[in-house]
Protein backbone atom coordinates (compact mmCIF):
# COMPACT_ATOMS: atom_id res chain seq x y z
CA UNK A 1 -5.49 32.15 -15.90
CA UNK A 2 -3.60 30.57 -13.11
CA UNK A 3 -1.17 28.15 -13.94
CA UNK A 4 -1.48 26.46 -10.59
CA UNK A 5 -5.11 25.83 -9.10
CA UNK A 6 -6.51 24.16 -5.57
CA UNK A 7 -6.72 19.87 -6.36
CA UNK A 8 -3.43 19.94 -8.73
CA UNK A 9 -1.18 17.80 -7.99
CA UNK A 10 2.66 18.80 -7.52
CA UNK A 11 5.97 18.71 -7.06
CA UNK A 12 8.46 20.17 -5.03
CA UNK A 13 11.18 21.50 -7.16
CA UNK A 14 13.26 23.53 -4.90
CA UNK A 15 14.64 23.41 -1.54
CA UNK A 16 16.66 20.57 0.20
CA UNK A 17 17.31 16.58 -0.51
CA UNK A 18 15.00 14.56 1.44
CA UNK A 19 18.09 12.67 2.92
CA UNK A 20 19.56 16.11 4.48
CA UNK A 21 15.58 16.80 5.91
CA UNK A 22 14.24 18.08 2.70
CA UNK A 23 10.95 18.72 0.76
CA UNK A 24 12.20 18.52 -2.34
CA UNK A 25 10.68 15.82 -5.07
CA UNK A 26 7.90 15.17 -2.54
CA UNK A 27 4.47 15.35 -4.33
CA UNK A 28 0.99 16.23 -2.79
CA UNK A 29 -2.44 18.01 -3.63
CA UNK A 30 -2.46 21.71 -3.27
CA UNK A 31 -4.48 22.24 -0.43
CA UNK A 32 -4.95 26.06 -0.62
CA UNK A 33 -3.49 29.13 -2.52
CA UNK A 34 -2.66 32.53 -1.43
CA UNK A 35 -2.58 34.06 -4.68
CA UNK A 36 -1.80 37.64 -3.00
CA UNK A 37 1.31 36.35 -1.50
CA UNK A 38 2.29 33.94 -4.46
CA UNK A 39 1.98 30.90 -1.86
CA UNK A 40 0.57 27.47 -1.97
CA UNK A 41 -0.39 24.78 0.67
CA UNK A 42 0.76 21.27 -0.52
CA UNK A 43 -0.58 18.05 1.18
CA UNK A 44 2.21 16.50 3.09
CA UNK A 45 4.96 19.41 2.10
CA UNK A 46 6.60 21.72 4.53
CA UNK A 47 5.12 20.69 7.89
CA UNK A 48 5.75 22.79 10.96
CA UNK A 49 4.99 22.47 14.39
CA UNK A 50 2.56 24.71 16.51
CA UNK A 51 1.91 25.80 20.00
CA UNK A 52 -1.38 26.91 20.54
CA UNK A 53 -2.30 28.52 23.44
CA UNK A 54 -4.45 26.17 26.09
CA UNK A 55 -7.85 27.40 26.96
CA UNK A 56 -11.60 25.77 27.17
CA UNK A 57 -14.63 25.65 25.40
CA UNK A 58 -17.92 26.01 25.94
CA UNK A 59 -18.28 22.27 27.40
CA UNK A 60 -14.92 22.82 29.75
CA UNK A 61 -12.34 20.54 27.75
CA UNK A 62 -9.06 21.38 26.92
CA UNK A 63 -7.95 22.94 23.74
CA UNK A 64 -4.20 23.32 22.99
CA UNK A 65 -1.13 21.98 22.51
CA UNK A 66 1.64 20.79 20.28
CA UNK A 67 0.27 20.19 16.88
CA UNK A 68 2.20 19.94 12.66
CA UNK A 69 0.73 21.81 9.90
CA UNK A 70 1.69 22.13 6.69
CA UNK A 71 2.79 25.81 6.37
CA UNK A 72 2.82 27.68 2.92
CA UNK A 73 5.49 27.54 0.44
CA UNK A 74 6.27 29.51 -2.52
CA UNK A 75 4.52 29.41 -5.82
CA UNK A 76 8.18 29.43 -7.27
CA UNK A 77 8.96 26.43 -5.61
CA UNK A 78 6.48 24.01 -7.22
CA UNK A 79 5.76 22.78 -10.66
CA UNK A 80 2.55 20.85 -12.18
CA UNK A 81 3.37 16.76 -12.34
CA UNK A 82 2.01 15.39 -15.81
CA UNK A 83 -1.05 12.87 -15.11
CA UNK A 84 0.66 10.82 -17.51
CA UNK A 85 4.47 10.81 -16.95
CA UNK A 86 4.16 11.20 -12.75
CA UNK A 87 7.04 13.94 -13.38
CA UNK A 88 7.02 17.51 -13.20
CA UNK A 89 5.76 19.85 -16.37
CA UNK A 90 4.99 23.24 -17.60
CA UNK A 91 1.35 24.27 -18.56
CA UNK A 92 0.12 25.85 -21.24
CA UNK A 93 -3.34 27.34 -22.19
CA UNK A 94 -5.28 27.55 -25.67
CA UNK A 95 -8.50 28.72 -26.96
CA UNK A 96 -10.80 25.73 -27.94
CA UNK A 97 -14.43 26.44 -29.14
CA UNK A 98 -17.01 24.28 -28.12
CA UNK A 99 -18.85 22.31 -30.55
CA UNK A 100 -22.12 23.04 -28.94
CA UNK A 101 -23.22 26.39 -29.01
CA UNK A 102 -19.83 27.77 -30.58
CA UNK A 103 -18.60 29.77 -27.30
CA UNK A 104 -15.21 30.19 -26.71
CA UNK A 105 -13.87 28.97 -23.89
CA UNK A 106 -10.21 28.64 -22.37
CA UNK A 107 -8.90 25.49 -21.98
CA UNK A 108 -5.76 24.28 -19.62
CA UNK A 109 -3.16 22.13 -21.98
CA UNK A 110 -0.16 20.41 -19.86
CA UNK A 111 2.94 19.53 -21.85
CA UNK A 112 5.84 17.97 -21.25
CA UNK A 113 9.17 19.83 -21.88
CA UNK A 114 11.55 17.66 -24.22
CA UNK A 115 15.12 17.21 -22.71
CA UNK A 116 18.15 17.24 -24.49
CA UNK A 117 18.50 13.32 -24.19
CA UNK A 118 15.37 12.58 -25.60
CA UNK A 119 16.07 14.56 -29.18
């Protein structure tokens, strides 16, 4: 089971400050994942710019230009934010049976990690 899925919200872990141009600490939805490359697309992370080529379509406007994207960033780079804290968290999975028809099914858990200065 994925530990990262399309909707969750994240955080950028990685990378440079936001003061020297930086992604990192910026949250956003995860847009997309390219699970073969071990990539993510965050909402508002990462943006590039592209140059598309001009041409026409089929009712003779323009198409092209300069346009930002957000471009994909490593898996490695990101970590779940707790719903509850707003900070970033590991997940963790268990097997919960339903009370229905007694199936097993796999549920996602999120905890929080405890720091040292909490103990």
């Amino acid at each position: 089971m994925a530990k990262i899925k399309k909707g969750d919200l994240v955080q950028v872990i990685s990378g440079a400050k936001p003061e020297r141009g930086g992604d990192r600490g910026k949250q956003g939805k995860v847009l997309e994942i390219f699970a073969e490359r071990n990539r993510v697309i965050v909402e508002g992370v990462n943006y590039v710019t592209k140059h598309t080529r001009v041409g026409q379509t089929q009712r003779g406007t323009k198409t092209g230009g300069i346009e930002t994207i957000e471009a994909p960033i490593h898996i490695s780079n990101v970590a779940v934010v707790d719903p509850e804290t707003k900070k970033p968290t590991r997940v963790g999975h268990r097997v919960e049976e339903r009370t229905k028809d007694g199936v097993k099914r796999t549920v996602r858990v999120r905890y929080a990690k405890k720091s040292g200065k909490d103990l």
